[in-house]
Protein backbone atom coordinates (compact mmCIF):
# COMPACT_ATOMS: atom_id res chain seq x y z
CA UNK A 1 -14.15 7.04 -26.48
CA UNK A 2 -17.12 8.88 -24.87
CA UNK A 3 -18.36 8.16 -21.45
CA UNK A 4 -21.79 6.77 -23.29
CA UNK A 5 -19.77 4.42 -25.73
CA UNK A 6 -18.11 2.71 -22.98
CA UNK A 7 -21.61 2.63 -20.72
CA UNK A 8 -23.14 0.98 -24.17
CA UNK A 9 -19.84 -1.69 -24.25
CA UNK A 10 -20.19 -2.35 -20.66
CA UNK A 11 -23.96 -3.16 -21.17
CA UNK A 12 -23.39 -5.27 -23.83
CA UNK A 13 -20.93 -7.18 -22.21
CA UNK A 14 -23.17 -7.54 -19.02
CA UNK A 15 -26.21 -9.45 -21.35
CA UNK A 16 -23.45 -11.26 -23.00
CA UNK A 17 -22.23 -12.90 -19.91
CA UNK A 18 -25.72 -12.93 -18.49
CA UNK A 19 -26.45 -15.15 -21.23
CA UNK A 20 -23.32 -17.10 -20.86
CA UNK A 21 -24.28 -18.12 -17.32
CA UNK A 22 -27.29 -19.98 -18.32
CA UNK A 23 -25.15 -22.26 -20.53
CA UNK A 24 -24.90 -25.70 -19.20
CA UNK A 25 -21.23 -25.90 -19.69
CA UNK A 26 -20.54 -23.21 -18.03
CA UNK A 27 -21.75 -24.04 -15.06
CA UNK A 28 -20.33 -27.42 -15.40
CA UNK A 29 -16.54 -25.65 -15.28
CA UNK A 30 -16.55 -24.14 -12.03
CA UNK A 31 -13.61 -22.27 -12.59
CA UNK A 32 -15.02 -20.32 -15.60
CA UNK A 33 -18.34 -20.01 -13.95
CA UNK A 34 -16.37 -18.00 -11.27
CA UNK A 35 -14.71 -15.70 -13.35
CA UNK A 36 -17.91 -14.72 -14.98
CA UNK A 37 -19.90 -14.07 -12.13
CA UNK A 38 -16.71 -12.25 -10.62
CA UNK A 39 -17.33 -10.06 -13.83
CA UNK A 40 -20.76 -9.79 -13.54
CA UNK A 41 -21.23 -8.56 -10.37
CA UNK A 42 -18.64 -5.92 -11.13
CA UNK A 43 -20.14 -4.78 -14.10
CA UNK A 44 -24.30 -4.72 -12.48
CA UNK A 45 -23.90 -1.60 -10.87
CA UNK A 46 -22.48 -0.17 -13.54
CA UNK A 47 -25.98 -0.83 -15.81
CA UNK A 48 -28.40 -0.76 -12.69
CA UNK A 49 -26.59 3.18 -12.34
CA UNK A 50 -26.69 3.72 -15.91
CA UNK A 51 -30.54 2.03 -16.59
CA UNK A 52 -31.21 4.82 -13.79
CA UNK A 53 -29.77 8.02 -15.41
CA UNK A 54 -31.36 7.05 -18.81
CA UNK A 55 -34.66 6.79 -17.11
CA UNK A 56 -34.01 10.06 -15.31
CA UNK A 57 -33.48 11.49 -18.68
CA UNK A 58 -36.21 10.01 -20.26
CA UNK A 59 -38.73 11.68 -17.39
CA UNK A 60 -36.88 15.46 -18.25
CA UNK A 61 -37.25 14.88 -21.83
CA UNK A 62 -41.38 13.99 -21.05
CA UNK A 63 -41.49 17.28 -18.55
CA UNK A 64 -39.75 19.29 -21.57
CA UNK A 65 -42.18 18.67 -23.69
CA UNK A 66 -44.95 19.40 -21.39
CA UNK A 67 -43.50 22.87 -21.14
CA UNK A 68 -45.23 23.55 -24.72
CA UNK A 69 -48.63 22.58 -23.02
CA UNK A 70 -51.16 25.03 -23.72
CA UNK A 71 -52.62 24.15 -20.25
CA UNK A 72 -50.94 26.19 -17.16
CA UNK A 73 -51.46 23.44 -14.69
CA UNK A 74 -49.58 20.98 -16.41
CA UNK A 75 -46.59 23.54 -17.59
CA UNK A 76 -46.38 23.86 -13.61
CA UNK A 77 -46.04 20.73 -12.89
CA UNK A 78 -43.79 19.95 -15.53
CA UNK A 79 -41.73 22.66 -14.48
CA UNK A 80 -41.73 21.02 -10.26
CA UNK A 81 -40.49 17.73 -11.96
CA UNK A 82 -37.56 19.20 -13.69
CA UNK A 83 -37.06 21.14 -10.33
CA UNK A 84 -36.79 17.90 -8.71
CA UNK A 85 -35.40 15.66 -11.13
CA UNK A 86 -32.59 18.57 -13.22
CA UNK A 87 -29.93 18.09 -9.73
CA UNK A 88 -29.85 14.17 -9.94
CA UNK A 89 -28.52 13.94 -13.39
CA UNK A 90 -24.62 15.45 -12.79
CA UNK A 91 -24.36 13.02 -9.14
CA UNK A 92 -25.17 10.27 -11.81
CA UNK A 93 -22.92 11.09 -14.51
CA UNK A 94 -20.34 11.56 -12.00
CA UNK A 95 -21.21 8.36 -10.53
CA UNK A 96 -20.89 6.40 -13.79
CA UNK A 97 -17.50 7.91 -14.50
CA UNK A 98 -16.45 6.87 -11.11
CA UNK A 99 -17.78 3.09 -11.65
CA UNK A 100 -16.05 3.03 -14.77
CA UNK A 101 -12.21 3.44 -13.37
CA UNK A 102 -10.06 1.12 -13.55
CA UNK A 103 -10.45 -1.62 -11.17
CA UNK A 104 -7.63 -2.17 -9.00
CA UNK A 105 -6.66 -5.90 -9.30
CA UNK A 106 -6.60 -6.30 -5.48
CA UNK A 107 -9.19 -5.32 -4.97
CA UNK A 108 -11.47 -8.43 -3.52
CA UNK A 109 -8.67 -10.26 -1.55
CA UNK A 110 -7.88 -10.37 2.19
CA UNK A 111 -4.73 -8.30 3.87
CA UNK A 112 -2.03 -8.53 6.08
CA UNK A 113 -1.48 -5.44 8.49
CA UNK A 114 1.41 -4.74 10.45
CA UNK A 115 1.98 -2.19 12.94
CA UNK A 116 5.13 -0.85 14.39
CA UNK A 117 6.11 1.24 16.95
CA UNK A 118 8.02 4.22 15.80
CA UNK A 119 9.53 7.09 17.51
CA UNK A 120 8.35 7.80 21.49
CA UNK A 121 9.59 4.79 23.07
CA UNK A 122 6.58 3.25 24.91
CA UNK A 123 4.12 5.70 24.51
CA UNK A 124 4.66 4.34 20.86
CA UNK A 125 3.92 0.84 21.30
CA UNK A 126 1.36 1.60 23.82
CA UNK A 127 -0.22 3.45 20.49
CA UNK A 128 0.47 0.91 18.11
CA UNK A 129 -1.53 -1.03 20.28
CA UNK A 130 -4.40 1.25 20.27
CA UNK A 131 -4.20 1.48 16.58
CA UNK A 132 -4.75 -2.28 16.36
CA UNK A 133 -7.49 -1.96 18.58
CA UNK A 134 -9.32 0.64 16.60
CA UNK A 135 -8.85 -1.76 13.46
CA UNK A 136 -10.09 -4.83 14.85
CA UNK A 137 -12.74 -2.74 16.43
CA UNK A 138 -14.13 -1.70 12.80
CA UNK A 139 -13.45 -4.99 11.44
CA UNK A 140 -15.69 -6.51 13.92
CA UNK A 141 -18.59 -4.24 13.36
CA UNK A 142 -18.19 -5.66 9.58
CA UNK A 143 -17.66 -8.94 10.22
CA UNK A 144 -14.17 -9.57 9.18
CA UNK A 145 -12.06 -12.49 10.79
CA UNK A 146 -8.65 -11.00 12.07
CA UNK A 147 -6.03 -14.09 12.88
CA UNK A 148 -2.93 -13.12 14.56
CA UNK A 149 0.22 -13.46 12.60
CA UNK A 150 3.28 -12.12 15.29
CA UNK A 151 2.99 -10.33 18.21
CA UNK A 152 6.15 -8.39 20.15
CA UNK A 153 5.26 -6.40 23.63
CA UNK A 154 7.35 -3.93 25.50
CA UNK A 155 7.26 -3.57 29.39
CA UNK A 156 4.61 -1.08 29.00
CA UNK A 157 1.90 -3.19 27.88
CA UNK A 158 2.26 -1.92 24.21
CA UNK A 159 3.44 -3.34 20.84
CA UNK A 160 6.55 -3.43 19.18
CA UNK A 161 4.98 -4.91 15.98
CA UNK A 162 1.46 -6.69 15.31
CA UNK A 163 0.87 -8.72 12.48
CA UNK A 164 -2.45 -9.90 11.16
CA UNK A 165 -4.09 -11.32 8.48
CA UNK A 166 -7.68 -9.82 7.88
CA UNK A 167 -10.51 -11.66 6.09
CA UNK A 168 -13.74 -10.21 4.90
CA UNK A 169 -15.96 -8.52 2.24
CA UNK A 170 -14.16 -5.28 1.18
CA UNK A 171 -10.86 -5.70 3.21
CA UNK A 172 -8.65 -3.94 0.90
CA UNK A 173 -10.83 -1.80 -0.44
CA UNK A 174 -11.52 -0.13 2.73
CA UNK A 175 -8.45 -0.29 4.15
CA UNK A 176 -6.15 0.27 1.23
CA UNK A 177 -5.07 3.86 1.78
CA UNK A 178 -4.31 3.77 5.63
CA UNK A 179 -0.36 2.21 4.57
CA UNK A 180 1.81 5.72 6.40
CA UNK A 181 3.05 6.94 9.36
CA UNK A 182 0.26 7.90 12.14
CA UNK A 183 1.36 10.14 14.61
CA UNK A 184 -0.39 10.89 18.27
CA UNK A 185 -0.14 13.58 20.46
CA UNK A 186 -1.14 13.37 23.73
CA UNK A 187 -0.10 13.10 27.34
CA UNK A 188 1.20 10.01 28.36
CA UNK A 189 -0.24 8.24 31.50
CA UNK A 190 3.71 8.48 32.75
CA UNK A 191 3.57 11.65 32.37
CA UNK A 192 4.23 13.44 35.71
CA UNK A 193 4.38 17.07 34.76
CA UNK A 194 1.54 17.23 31.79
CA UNK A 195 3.36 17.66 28.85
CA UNK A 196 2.29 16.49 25.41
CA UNK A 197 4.66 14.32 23.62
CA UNK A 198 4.70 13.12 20.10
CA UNK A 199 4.79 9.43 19.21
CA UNK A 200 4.64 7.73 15.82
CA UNK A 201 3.78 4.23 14.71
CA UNK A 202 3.96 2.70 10.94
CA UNK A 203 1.13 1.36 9.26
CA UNK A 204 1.73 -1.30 5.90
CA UNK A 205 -1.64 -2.22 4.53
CA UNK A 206 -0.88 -5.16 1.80
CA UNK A 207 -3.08 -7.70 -0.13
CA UNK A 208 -2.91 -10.88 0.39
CA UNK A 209 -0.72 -12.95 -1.48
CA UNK A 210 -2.23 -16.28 -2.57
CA UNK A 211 0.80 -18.96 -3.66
CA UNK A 212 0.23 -18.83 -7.39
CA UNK A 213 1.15 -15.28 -7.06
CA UNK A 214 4.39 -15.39 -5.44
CA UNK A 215 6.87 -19.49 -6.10
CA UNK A 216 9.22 -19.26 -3.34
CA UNK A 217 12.12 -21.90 -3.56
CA UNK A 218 13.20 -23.94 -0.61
CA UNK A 219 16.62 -23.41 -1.28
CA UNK A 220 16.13 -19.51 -0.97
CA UNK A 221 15.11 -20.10 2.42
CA UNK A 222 16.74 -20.35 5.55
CA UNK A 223 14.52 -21.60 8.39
CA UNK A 224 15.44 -20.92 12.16
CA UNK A 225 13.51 -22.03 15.68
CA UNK A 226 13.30 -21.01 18.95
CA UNK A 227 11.71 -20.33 21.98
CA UNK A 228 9.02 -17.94 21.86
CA UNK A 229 9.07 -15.27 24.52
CA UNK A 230 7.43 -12.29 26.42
CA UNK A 231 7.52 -9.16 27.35
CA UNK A 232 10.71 -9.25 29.62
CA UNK A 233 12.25 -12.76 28.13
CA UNK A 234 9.31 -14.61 30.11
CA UNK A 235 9.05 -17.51 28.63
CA UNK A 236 5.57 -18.47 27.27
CA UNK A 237 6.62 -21.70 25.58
CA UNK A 238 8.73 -24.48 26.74
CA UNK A 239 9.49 -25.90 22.75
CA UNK A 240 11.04 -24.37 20.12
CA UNK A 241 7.85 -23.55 18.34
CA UNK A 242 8.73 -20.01 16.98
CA UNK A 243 10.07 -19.53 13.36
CA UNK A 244 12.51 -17.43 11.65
CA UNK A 245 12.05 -17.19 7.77
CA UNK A 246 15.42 -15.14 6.11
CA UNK A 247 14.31 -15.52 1.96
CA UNK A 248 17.97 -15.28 0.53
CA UNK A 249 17.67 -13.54 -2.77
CA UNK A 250 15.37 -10.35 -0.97
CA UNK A 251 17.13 -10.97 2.75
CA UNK A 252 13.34 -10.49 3.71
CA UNK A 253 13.12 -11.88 7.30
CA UNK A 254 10.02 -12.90 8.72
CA UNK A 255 9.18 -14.26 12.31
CA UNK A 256 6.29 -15.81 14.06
CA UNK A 257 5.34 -17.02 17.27
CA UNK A 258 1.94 -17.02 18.05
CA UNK A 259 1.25 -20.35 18.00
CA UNK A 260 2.60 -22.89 20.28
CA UNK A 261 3.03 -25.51 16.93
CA UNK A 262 5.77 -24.74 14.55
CA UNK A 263 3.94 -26.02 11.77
CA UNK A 264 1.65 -23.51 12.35
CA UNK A 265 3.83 -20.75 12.81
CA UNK A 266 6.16 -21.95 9.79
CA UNK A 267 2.67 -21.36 7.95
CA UNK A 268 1.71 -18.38 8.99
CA UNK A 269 5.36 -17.25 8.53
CA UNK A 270 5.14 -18.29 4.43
CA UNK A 271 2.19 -16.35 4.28
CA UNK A 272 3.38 -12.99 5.42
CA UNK A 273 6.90 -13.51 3.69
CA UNK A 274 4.55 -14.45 0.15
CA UNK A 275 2.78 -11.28 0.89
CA UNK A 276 5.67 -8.61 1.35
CA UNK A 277 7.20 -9.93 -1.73
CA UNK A 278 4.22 -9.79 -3.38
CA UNK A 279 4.29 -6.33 -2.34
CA UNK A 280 7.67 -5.52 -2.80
CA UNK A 281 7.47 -6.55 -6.30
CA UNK A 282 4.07 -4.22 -6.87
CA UNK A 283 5.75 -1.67 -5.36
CA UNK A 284 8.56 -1.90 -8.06
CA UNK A 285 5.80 -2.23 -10.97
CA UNK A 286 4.13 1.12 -9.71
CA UNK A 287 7.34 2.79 -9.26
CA UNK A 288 8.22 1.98 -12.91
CA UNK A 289 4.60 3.24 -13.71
CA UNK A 290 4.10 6.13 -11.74
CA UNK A 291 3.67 9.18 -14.22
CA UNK A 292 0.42 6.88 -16.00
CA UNK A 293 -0.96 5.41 -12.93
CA UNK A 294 -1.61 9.04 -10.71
CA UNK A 295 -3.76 6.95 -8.68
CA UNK A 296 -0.91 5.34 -6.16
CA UNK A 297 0.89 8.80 -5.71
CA UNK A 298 1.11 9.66 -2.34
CA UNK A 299 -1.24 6.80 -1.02
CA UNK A 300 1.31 3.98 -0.14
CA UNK A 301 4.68 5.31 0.84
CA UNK A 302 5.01 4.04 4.49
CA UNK A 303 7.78 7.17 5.20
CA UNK A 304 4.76 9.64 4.97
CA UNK A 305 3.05 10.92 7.64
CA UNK A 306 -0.58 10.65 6.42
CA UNK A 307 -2.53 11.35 9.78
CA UNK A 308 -1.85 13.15 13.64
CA UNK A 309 -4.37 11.81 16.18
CA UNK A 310 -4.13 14.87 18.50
CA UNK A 311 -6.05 13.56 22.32
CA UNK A 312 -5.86 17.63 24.16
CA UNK A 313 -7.43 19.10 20.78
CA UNK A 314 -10.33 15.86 20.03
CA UNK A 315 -8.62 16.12 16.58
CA UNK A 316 -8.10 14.03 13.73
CA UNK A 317 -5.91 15.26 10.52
CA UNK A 318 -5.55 13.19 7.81
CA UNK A 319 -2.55 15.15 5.85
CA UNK A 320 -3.08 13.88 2.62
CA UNK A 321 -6.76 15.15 2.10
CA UNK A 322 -7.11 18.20 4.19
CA UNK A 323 -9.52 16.15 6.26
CA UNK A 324 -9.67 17.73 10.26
CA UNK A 325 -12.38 15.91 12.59
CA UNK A 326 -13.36 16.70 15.88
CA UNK A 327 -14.36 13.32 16.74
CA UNK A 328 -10.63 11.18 17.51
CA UNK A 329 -12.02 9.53 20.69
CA UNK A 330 -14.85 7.82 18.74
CA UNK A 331 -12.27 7.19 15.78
CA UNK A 332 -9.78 5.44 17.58
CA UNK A 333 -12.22 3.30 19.10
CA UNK A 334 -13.44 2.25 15.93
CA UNK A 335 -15.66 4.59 14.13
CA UNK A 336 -13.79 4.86 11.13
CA UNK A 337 -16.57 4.92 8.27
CA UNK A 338 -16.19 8.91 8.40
CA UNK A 339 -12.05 9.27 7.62
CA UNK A 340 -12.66 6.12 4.96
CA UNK A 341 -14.83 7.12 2.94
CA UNK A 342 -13.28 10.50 2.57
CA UNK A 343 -9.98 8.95 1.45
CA UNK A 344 -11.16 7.06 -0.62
CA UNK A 345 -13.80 9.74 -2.07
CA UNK A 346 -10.31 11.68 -2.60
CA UNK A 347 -8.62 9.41 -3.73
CA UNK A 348 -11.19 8.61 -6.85
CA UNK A 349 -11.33 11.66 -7.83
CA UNK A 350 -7.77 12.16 -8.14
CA UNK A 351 -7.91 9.08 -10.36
CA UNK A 352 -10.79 10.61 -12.19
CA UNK A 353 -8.98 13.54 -13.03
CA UNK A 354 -5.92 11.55 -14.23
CA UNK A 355 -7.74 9.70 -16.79
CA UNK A 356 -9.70 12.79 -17.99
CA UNK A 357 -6.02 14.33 -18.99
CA UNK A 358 -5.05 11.44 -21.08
């Protein structure tokens, strides 16, 4: 099907729904009402994009014509518009095609991120921890809600592991292609002699699971407390308020602590177990999938090293794109927008060239 038969479907199927929501009983089931305007406001700048480029070609077509004008003044100005107007038609096109991909089903929902020290001992958690800084950094400047899941420090002052749940308008869109190994390179502030070492951390970016997505069974779950703790066994709660999840068919363990109430952490335990087998079982789906859906490959194995922070150089590499900034003291502390949007600029076009081939 061309590009224009599917831009004339997808307007169709805007006015149709359109027309739909001014139905009185459609607005009387809420539930329906939802999933149209969910639809809706995916498909409007899809037709606001595609009204434009029809206009655009509407105004060459007019300056055409006016090439064939006896008068010299207005063949010269029909030639400035088509100067001006000949470039925006291709960004367009390309625009559209873009639009029309695929949507990725997780798209709107909320995440859980979890950072883990790797290799480097505690110059690794002490950059885990600045990793989690830099993302609730940019999720602050964009309004997202972060709510602490699990937190584990070393003696340093860094993290073992941080787990959060992130809330917000274009979570997982944004941050859906940071899941990899980071790596630093810097000198640590232990460092007597000036040497550089190398550290790694993990990074798992996954939606959020919601509980229609993922039925888990009490009887596949085995449900230990204790005391939460510190850094250096301190205690930091006098009840047995932390949780242990183990689910039995996936030996998945999960454990929380953050909260003094173990309600709360038994909670916030469910949801991060729901989520990794949420993701555990999309990761099996894509695997099964992965010669027709090009668009995961390479985006989502945690084992990769996707990026190398290097502090002596100011540089930033993101490995998968070819992407080198100069700029990693502003990145870590937040700026992100830059390395982002070039992923997922990438990343589109990869998935743009995968559908042209079929």
């Amino acid at each position: 099907m061309s590009l224009f038969n599917k831009l004339d479907q997808v307007e169709s199927r805007f006015k149709a729904i359109g027309d739909q929501l001014s139905h009185p009983e459609i607005a009387a089931n809420q539930q329906r009402f939802r999933e149209l305007m969910q639809e809706y406001s995916h498909l409007r700048p899809i037709c606001e994009t595609f009204a434009e480029y029809r206009d655009i070609e509407q105004q060459i077509g007019d300056a055409r014509e006016m090439l064939s004008e006896e008068d010299p003044e207005m063949r010269s100005l029909a030639q400035e518009e088509l100067a001006e107007l000949e470039p925006k038609v291709e960004p367009l096109r390309h625009r559209l095609k873009i639009l029309l991909l695929p949507k990725d089903p997780n798209e709107g929902r909320n995440v859980i991120l979890e950072i883990r020290a790797g290799v480097g001992g505690d110059e690794a958690g002490l950059f885990a921890a600045d990793l989690f800084r830099m993302y609730s950094r940019y999720g602050e400047s964009r309004g997202w809600k972060f709510e602490l899941m699990n937190l584990s420090q070393n003696e340093a002052g860094g993290y073992k592991e941080v787990i959060t749940s992130i809330a917000g308008a274009d979570v997982y869109k944004r941050l859906k292609y940071e899941s990899g190994v980071h790596r630093v390179q810097r000198v640590p502030a232990t460092e007597a002699q000036g040497r550089i070492h190398t550290s790694t951390c993990t990074v798992a970016l996954m939606p959020e699971a919601e509980e229609v997505d993922v039925h888990i069974e009490d009887k596949d779950l085995r449900i230990d407390v204790f005391r939460a703790s510190g850094p250096g066994g301190q205690s930091v709660n006098t009840t047995d308020s932390a949780v242990r999840l183990t689910h039995l068919p996936s030996g998945l363990v999960v454990i929380c602590q953050d909260e003094k109430s173990q309600h709360k952490n038994k909670a916030k335990a469910l949801k991060v177990l729901r989520t990794r087998l949420y993701e555990k079982e999309r990761a099996e789906q894509q695997a099964e999938q992965r010669d027709l859906r090009l668009s995961q490959v390479g985006t989502g194995d945690r084992s990769e090293r996707i990026r190398t922070y290097n502090f002596p150089q100011g540089r930033l590499t993101d490995h998968r794109i070819g992407l080198t900034l100069y700029n990693v003291d502003r990145i870590v502390e937040g700026e992100l927008d830059e390395v982002l949007d070039s992923c997922a600029t990438h990343f589109e076009a990869a998935m743009l060239q995968a559908v042209e081939q079929q």
